[in-house]
C-alpha atoms as a PDB file:
ATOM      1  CA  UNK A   1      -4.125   2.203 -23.636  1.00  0.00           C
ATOM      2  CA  UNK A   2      -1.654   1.310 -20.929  1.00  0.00           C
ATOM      3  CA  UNK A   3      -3.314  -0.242 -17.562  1.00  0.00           C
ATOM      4  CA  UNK A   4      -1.889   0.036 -14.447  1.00  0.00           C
ATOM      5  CA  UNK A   5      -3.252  -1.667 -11.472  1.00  0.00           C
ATOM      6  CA  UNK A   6      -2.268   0.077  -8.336  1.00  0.00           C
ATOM      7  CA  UNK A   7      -2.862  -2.955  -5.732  1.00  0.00           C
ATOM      8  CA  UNK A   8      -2.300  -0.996  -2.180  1.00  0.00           C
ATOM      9  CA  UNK A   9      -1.401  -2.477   0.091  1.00  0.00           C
ATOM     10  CA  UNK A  10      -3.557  -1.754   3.143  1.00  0.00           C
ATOM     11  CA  UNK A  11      -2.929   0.677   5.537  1.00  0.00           C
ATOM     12  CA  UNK A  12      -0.326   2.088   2.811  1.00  0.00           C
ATOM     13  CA  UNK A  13      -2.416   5.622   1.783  1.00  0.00           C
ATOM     14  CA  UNK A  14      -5.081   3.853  -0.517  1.00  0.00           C
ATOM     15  CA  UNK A  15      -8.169   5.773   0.809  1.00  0.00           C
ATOM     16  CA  UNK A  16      -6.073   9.014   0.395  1.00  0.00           C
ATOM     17  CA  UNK A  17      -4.219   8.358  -3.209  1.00  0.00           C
ATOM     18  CA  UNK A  18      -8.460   7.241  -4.368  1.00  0.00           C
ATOM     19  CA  UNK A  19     -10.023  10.428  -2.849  1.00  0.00           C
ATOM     20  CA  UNK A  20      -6.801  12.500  -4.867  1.00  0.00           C
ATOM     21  CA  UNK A  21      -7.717  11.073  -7.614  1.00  0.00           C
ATOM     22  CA  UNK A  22     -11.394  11.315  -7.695  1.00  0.00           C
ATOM     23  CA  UNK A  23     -10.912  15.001  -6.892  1.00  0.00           C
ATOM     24  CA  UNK A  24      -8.580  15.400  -9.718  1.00  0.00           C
ATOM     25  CA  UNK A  25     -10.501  13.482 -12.454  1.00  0.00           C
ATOM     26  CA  UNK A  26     -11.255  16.300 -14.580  1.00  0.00           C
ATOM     27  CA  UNK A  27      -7.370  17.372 -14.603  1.00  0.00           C
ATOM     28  CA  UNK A  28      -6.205  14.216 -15.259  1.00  0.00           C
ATOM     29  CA  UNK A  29      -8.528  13.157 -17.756  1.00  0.00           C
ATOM     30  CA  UNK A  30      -7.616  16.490 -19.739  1.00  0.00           C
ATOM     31  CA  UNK A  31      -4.434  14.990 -19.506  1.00  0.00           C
ATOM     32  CA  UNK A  32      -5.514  11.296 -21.351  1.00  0.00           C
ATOM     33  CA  UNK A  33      -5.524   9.637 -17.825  1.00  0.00           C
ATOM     34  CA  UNK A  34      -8.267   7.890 -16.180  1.00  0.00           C
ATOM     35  CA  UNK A  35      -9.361   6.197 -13.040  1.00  0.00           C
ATOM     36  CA  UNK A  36     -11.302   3.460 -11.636  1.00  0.00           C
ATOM     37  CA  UNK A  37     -11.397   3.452  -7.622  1.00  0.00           C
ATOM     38  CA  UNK A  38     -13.204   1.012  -5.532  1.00  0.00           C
ATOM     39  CA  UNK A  39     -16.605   3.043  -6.321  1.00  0.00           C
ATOM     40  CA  UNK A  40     -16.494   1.528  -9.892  1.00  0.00           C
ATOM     41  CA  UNK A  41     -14.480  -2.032  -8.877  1.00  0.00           C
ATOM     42  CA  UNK A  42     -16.966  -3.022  -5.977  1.00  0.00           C
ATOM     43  CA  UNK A  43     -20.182  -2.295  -7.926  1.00  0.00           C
ATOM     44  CA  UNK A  44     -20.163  -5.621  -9.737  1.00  0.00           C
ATOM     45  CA  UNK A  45     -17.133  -4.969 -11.670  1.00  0.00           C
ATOM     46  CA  UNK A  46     -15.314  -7.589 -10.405  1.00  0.00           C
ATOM     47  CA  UNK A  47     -17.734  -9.772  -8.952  1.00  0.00           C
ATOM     48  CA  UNK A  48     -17.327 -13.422 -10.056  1.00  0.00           C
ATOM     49  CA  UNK A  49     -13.688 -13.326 -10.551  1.00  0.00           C
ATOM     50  CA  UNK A  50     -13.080 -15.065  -6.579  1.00  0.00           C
ATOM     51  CA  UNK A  51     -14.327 -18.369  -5.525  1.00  0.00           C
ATOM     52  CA  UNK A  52     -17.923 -17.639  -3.582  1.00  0.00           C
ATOM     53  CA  UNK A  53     -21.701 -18.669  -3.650  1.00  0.00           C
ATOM     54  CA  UNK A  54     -22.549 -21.422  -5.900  1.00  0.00           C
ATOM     55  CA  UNK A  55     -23.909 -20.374  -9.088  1.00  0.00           C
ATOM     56  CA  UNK A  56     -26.073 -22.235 -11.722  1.00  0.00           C
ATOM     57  CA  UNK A  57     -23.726 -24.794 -13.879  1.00  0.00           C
ATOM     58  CA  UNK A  58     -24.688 -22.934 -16.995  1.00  0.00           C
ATOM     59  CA  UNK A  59     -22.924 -19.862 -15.736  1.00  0.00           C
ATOM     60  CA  UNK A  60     -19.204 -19.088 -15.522  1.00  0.00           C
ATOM     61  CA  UNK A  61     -18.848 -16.421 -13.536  1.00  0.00           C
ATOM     62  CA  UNK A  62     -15.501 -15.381 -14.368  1.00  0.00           C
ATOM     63  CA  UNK A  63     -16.000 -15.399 -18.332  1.00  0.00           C
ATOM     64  CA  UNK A  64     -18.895 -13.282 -17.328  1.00  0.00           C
ATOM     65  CA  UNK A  65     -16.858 -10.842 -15.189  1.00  0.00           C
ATOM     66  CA  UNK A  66     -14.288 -10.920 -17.637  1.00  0.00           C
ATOM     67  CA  UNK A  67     -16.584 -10.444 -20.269  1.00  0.00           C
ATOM     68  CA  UNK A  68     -17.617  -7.094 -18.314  1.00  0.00           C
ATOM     69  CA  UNK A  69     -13.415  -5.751 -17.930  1.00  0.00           C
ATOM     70  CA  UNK A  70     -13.209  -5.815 -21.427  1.00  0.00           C
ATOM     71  CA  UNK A  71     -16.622  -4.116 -22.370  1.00  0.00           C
ATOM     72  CA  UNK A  72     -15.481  -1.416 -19.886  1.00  0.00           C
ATOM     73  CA  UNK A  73     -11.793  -0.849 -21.142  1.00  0.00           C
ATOM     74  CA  UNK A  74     -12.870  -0.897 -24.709  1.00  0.00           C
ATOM     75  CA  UNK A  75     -15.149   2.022 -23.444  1.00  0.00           C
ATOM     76  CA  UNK A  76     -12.496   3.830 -21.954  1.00  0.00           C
ATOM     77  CA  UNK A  77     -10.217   3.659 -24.687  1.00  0.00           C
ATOM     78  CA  UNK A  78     -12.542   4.433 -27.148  1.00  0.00           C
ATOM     79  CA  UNK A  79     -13.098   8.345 -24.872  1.00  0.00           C
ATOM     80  CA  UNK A  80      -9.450   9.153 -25.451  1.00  0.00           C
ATOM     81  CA  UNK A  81      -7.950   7.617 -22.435  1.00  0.00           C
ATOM     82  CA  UNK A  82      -4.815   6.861 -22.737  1.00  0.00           C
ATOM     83  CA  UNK A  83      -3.315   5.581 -19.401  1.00  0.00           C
ATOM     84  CA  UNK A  84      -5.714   3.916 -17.188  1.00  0.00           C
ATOM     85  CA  UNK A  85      -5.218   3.660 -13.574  1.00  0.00           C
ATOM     86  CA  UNK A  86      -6.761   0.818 -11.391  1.00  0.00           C
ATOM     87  CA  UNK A  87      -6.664   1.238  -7.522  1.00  0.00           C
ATOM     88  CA  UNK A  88      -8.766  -1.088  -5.378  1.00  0.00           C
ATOM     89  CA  UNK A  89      -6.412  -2.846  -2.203  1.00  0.00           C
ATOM     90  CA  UNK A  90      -8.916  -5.911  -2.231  1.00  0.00           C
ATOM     91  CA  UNK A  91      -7.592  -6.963  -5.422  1.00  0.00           C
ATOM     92  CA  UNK A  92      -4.618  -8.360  -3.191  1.00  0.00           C
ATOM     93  CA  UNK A  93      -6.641  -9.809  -0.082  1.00  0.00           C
ATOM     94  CA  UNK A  94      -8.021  -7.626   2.895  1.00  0.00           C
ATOM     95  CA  UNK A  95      -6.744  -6.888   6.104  1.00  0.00           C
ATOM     96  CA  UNK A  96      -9.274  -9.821   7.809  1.00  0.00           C
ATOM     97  CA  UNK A  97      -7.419 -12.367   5.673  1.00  0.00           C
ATOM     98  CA  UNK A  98      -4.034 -11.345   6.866  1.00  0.00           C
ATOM     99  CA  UNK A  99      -5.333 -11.579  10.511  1.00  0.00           C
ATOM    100  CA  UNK A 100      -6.707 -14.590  10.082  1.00  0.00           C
ATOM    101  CA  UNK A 101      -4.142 -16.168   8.340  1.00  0.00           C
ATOM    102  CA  UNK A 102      -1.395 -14.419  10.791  1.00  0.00           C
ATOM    103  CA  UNK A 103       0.700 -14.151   7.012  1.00  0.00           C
ATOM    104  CA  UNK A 104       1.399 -11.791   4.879  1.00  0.00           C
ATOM    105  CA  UNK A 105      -1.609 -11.946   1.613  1.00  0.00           C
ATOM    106  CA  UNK A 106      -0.939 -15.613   1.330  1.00  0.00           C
ATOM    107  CA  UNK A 107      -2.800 -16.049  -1.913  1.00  0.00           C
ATOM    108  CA  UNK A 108      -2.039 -12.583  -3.721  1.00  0.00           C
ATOM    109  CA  UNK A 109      -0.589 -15.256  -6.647  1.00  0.00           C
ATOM    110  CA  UNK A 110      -3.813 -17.151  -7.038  1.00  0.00           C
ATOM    111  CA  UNK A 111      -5.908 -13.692  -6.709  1.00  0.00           C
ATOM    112  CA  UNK A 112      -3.498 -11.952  -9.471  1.00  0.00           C
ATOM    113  CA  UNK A 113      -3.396 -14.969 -11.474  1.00  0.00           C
ATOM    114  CA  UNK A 114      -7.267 -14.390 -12.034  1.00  0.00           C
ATOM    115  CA  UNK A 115      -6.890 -10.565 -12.891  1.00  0.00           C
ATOM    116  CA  UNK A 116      -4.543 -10.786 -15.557  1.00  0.00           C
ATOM    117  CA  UNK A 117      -6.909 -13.819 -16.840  1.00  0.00           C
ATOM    118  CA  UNK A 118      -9.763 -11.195 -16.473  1.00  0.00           C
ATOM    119  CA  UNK A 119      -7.603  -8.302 -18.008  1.00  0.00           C
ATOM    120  CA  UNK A 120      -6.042 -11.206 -20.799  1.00  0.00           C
ATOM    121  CA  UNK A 121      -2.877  -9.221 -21.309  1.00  0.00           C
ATOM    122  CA  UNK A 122      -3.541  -5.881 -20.982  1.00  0.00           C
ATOM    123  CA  UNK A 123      -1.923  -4.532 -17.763  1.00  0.00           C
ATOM    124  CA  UNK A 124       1.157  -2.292 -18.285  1.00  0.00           C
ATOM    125  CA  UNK A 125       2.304  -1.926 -14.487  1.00  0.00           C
ATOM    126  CA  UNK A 126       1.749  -3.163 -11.328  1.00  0.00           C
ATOM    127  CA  UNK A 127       2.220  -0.956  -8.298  1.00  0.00           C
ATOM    128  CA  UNK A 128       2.753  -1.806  -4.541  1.00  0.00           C
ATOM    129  CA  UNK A 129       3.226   0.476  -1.394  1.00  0.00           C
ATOM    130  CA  UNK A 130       5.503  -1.198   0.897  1.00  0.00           C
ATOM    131  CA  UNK A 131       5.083  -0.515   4.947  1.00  0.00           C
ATOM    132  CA  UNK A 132       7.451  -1.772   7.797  1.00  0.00           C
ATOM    133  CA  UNK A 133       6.168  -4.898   8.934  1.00  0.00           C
ATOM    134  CA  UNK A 134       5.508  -3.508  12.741  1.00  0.00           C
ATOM    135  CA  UNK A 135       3.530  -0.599  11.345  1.00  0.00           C
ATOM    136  CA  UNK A 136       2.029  -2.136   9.222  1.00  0.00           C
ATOM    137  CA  UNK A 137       0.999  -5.499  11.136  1.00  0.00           C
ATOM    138  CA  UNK A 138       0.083  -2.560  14.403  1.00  0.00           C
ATOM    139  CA  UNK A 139      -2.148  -0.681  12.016  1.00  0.00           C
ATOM    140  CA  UNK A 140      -3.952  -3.914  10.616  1.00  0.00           C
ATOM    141  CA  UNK A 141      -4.575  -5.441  14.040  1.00  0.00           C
ATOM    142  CA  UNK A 142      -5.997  -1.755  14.999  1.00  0.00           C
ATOM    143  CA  UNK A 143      -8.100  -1.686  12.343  1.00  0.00           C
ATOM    144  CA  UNK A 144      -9.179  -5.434  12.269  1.00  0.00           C
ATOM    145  CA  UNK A 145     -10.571  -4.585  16.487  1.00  0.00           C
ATOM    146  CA  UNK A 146     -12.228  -1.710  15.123  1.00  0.00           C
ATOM    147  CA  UNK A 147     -13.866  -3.708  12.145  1.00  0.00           C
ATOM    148  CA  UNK A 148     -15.081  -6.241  14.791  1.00  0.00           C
ATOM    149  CA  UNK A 149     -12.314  -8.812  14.871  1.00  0.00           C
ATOM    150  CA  UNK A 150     -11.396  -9.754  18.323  1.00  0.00           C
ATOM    151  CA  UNK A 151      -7.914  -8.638  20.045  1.00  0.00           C
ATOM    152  CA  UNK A 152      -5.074 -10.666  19.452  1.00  0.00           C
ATOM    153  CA  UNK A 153      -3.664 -13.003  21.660  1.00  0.00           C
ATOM    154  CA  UNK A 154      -0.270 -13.222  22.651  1.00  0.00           C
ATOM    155  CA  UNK A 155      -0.034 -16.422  20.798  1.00  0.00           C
ATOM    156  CA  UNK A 156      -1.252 -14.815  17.488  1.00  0.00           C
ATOM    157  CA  UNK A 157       1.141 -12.061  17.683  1.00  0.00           C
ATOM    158  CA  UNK A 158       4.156 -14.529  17.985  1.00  0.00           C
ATOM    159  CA  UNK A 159       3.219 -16.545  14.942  1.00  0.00           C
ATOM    160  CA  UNK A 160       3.164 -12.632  13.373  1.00  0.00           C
ATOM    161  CA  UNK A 161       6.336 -11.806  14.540  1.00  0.00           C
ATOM    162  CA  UNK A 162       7.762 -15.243  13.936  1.00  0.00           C
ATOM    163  CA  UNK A 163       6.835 -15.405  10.239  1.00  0.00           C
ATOM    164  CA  UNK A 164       9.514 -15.140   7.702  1.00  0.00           C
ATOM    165  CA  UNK A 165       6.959 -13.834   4.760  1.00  0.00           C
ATOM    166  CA  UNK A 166       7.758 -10.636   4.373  1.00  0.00           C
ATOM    167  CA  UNK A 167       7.337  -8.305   1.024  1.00  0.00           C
ATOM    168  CA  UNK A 168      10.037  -9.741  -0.568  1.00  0.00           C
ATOM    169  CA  UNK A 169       7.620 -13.403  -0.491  1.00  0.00           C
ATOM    170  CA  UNK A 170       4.769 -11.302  -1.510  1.00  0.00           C
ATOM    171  CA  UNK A 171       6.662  -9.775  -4.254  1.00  0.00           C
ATOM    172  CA  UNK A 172       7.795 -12.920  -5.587  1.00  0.00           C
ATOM    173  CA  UNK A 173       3.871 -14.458  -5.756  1.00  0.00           C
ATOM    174  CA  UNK A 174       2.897 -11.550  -7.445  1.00  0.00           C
ATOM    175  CA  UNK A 175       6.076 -11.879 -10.050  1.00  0.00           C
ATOM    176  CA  UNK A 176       5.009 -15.778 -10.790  1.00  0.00           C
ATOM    177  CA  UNK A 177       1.405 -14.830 -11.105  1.00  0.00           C
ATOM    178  CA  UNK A 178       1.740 -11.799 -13.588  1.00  0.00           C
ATOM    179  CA  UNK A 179       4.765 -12.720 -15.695  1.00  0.00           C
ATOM    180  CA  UNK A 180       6.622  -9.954 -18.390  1.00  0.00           C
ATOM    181  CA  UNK A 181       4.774  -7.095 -15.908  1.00  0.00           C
ATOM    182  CA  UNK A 182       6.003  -4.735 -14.744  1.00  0.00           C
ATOM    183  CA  UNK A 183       6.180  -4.125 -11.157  1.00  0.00           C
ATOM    184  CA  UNK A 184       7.195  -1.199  -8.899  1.00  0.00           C
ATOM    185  CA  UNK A 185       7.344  -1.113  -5.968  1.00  0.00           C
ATOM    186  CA  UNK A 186       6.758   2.506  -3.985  1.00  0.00           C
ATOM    187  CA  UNK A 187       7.322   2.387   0.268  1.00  0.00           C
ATOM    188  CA  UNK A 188       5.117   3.780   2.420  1.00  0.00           C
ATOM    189  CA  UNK A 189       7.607   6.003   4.006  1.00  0.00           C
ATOM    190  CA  UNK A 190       8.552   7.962   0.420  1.00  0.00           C
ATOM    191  CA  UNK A 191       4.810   8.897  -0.127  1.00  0.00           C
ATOM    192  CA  UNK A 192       3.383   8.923   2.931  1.00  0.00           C
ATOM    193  CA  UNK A 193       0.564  11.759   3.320  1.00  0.00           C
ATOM    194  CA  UNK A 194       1.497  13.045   0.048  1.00  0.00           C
ATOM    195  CA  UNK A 195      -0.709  11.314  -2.910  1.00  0.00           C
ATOM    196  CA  UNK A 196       0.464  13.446  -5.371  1.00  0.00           C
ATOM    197  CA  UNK A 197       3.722  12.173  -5.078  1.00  0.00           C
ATOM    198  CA  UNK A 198       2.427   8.490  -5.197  1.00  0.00           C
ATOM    199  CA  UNK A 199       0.612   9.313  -8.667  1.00  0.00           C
ATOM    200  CA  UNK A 200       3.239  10.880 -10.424  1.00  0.00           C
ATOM    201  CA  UNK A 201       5.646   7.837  -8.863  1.00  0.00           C
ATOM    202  CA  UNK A 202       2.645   4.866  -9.647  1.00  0.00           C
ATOM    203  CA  UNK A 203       1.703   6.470 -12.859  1.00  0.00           C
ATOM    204  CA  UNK A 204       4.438   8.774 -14.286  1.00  0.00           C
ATOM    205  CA  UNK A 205       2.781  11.978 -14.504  1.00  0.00           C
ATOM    206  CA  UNK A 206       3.073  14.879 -13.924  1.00  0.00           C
ATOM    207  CA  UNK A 207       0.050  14.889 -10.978  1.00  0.00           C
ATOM    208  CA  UNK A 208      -1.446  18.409  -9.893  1.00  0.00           C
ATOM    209  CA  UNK A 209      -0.179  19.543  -6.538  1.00  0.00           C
ATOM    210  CA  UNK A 210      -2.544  18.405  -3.865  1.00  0.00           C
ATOM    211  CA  UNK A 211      -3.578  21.239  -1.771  1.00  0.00           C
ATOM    212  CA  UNK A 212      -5.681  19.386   0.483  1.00  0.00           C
ATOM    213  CA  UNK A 213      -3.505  17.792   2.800  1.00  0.00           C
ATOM    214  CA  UNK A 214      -5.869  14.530   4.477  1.00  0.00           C
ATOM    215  CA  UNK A 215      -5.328  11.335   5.609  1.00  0.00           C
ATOM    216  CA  UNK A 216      -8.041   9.417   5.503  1.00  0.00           C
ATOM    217  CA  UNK A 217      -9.026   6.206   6.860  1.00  0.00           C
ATOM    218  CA  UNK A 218      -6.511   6.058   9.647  1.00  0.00           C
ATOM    219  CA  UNK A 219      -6.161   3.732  12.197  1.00  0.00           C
ATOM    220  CA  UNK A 220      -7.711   3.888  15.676  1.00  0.00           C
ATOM    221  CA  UNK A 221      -5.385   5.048  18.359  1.00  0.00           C
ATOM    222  CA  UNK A 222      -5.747   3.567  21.968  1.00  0.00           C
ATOM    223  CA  UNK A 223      -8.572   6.171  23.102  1.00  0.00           C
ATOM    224  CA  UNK A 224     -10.818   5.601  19.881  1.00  0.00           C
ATOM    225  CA  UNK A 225     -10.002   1.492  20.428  1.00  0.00           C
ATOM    226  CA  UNK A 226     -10.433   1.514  24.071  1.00  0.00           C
ATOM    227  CA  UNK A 227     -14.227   2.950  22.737  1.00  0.00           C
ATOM    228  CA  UNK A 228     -14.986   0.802  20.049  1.00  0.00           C
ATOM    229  CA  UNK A 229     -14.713  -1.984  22.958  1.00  0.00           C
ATOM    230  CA  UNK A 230     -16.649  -0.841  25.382  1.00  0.00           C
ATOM    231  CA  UNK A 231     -19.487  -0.278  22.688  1.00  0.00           C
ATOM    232  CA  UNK A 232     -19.085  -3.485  22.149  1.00  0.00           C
ATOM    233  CA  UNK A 233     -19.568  -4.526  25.767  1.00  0.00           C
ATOM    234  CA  UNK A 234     -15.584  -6.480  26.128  1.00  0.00           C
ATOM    235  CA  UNK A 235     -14.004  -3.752  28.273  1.00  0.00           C
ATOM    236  CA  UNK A 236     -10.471  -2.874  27.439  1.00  0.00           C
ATOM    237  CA  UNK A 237      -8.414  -4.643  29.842  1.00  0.00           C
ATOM    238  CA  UNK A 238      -6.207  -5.908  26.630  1.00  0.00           C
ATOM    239  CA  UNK A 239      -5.651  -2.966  25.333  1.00  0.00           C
ATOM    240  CA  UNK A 240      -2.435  -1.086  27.442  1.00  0.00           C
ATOM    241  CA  UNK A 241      -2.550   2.722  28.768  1.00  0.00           C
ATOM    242  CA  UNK A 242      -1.892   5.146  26.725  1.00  0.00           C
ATOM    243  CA  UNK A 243      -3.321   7.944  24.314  1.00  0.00           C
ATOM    244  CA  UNK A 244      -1.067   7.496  21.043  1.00  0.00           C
ATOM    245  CA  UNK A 245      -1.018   4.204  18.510  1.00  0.00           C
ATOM    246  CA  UNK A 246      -1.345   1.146  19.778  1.00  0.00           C
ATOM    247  CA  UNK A 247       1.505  -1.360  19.236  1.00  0.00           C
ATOM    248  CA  UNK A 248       0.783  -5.287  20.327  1.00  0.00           C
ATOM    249  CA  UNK A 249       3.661  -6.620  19.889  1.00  0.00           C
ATOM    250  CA  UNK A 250       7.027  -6.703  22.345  1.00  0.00           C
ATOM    251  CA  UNK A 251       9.956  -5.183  21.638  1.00  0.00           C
ATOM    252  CA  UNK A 252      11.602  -8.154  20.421  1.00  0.00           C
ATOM    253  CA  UNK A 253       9.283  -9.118  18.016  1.00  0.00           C
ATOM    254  CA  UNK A 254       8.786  -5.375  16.923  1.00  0.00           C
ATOM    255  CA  UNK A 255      12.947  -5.968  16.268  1.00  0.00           C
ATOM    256  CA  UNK A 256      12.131  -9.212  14.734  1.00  0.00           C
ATOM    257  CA  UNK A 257       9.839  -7.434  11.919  1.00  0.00           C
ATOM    258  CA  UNK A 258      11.563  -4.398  11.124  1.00  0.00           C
ATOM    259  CA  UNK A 259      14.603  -6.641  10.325  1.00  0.00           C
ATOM    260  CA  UNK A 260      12.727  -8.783   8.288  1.00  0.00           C
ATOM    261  CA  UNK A 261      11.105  -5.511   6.239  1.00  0.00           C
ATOM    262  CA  UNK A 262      15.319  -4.315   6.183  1.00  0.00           C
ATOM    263  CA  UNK A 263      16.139  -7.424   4.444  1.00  0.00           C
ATOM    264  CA  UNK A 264      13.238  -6.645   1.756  1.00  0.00           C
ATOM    265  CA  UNK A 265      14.581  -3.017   1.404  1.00  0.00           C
ATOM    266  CA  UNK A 266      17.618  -3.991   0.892  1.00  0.00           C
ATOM    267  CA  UNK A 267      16.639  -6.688  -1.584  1.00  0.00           C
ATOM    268  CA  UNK A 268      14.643  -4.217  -3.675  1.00  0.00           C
ATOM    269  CA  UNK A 269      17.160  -1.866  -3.560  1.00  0.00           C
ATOM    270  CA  UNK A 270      19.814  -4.280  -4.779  1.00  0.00           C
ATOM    271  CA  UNK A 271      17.834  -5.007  -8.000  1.00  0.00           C
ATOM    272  CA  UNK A 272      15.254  -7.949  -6.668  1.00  0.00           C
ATOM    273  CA  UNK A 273      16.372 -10.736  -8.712  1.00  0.00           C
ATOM    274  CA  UNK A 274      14.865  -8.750 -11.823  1.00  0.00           C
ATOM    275  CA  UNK A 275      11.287  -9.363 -10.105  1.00  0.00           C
ATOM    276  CA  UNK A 276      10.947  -5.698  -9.541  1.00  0.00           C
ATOM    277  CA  UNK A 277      11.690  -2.312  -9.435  1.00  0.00           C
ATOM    278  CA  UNK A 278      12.052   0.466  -6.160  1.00  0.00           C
ATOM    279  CA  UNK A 279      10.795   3.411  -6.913  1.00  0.00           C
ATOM    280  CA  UNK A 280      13.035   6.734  -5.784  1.00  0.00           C
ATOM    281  CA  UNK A 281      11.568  10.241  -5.185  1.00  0.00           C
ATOM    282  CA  UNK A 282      13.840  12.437  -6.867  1.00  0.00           C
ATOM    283  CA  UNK A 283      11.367  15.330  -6.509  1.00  0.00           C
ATOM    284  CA  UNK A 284      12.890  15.979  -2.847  1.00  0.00           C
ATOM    285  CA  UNK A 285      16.212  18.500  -2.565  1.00  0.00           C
ATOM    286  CA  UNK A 286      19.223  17.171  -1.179  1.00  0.00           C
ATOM    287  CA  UNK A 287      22.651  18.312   0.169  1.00  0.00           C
ATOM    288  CA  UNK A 288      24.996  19.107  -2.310  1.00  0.00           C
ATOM    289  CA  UNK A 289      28.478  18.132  -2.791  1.00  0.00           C
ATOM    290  CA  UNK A 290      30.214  21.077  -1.367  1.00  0.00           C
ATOM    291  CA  UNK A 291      29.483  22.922   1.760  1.00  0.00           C
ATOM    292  CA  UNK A 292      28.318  26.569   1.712  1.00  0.00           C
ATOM    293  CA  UNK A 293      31.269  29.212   2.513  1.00  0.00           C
ATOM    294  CA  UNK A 294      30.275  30.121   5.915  1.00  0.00           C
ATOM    295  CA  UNK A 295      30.756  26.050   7.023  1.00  0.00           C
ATOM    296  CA  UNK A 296      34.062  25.934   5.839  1.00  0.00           C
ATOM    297  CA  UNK A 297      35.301  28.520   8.440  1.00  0.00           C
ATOM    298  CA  UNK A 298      33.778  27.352  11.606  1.00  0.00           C
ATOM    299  CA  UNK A 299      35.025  24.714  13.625  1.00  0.00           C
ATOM    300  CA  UNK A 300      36.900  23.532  16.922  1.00  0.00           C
ATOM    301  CA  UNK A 301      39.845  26.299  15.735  1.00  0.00           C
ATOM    302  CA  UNK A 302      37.031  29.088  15.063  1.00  0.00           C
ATOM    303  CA  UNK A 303      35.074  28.169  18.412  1.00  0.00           C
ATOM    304  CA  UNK A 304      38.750  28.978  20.282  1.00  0.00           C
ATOM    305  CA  UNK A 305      39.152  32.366  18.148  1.00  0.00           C
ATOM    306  CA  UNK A 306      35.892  33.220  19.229  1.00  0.00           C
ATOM    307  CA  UNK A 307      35.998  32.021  22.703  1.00  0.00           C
ATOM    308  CA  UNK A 308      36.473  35.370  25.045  1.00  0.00           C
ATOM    309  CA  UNK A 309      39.777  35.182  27.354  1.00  0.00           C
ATOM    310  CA  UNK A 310      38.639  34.768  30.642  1.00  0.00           C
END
């Protein structure tokens, strides 16, 4: 049974690709493939495979939740399932830990370095949804505010914009932590709003058409933000005015992080050191080589013909 572990990131589509696929499970598994969203992972699944509470001495708690991962893919094999598909975001971080760490999942290699202990060889593929940094960095910090966490400061977003980790860093964790696995690597921008897409580009099949066009989870735009504060009693002086999504940062550090996100692009695109692999949509028409008839006879010596003699 081939595993693949579809790791996010945040604010990349997760909610949407898990709700497609629980609303597809039947289809899919009449296909061999199954899934395991965040409703199975953070029921105890995976509990005990992070440092937390102390426990008793007697108890490991990551044999036991390892102990657990196996039990539960021997049980899915053993009902026909033949690719298995793994989608939980937290498996990387979370969105508070990026904030508070003003980085970009700064211990994804320790975190993935447990997994594939947990899993003990058995994941096929990796996948990751890239985002531009300034999206992605403006939708975090809108969703971190609306989670609780306080607006940041001028000097936080600097030491955002001023960071050099990028995906290309991430990537490279991920590689040392999970050697001989595959990973691909799927941006934001190619699947965006279209899960379907992101299955059959994450998975390799040939995913049912999703007729249901959502997009859940999104982030708060400036009206819904400027609400969540003043429920909370802190006003929204920070916040600017406005009624579309909110972007902190200046202009030249929104410059500053879309070249940085560039540089990954074009890193991924030129092969990644072997590390990993960027997925392509080919499911999307394009122009073709030749122009249609019609083109070929307009132009600055048609638009004269044409032009009536005054």
């Amino acid at each position: 049974m081939d595993v693949i572990l579809h790791l996010g990131a945040h604010r990349t589509g997760t909610t949407t690709f898990q709700d497609y696929m629980c609303r597809h499970k039947e289809t899919l598994e009449a296909d061999g493939v199954g899934f395991w969203g965040p409703r199975r992972t953070r029921k105890g699944l995976f509990s005990g495979l992070m440092p937390g509470a102390l426990v008793r001495k007697s108890r490991d708690p990551a044999a036991r939740a390892q102990g657990r991962i196996q039990v539960m893919l021997a049980l899915t094999e053993a009902r026909g399932v033949q690719t298995l598909a793994i989608s939980d975001e937290n498996m990387i971080g979370s969105v508070r830990g990026n904030l508070r760490a003003q980085s970009l999942y700064p211990s994804i290699g320790e975190r993935m370095a447990r997994f594939a202990r947990a899993f003990d060889g058995k994941i096929s593929r990796v996948v990751l949804c890239t985002r531009s940094l300034e999206l992605y960095w403006s939708s975090s910090c809108a969703f971190g505010v609306a989670r609780g966490c306080d607006v940041p400061s001028d000097f936080d977003l600097q030491r955002i914009a001023r960071s050099r980790r990028g995906w290309r860093e991430v990537i490279t964790d991920l590689a040392c932590a999970i050697p001989g696995v595959e990973i691909r690597v799927i941006p934001f921008e190619t699947a965006m709003g279209r899960p379907d897409a992101l299955a059959r580009l994450a998975i390799g099949i040939d995913a049912p058409t999703d007729t249901q066009r959502q997009w859940l989870n999104r982030g708060p735009d400036l009206p819904g933000l400027r609400r969540v504060l003043a429920d909370r009693g802190h006003g929204h002086a920070q916040l600017p005015y406005g009624m579309g999504r909110w972007n902190p940062f200046a202009p030249d550090q929104t410059a500053a992080l879309r070249e940085v996100y560039e540089d990954d692009i074009m890193w991924l695109a030129a092969g990644a050191d072997g590390l990993a692999r960027l997925a392509e949509d080919r499911s999307r028409t394009r122009a073709g080589t030749t122009l249609p008839p019609t083109a070929k006879m307009e132009g600055q010596s048609y638009e004269q013909e044409q032009r009536p003699v005054a």
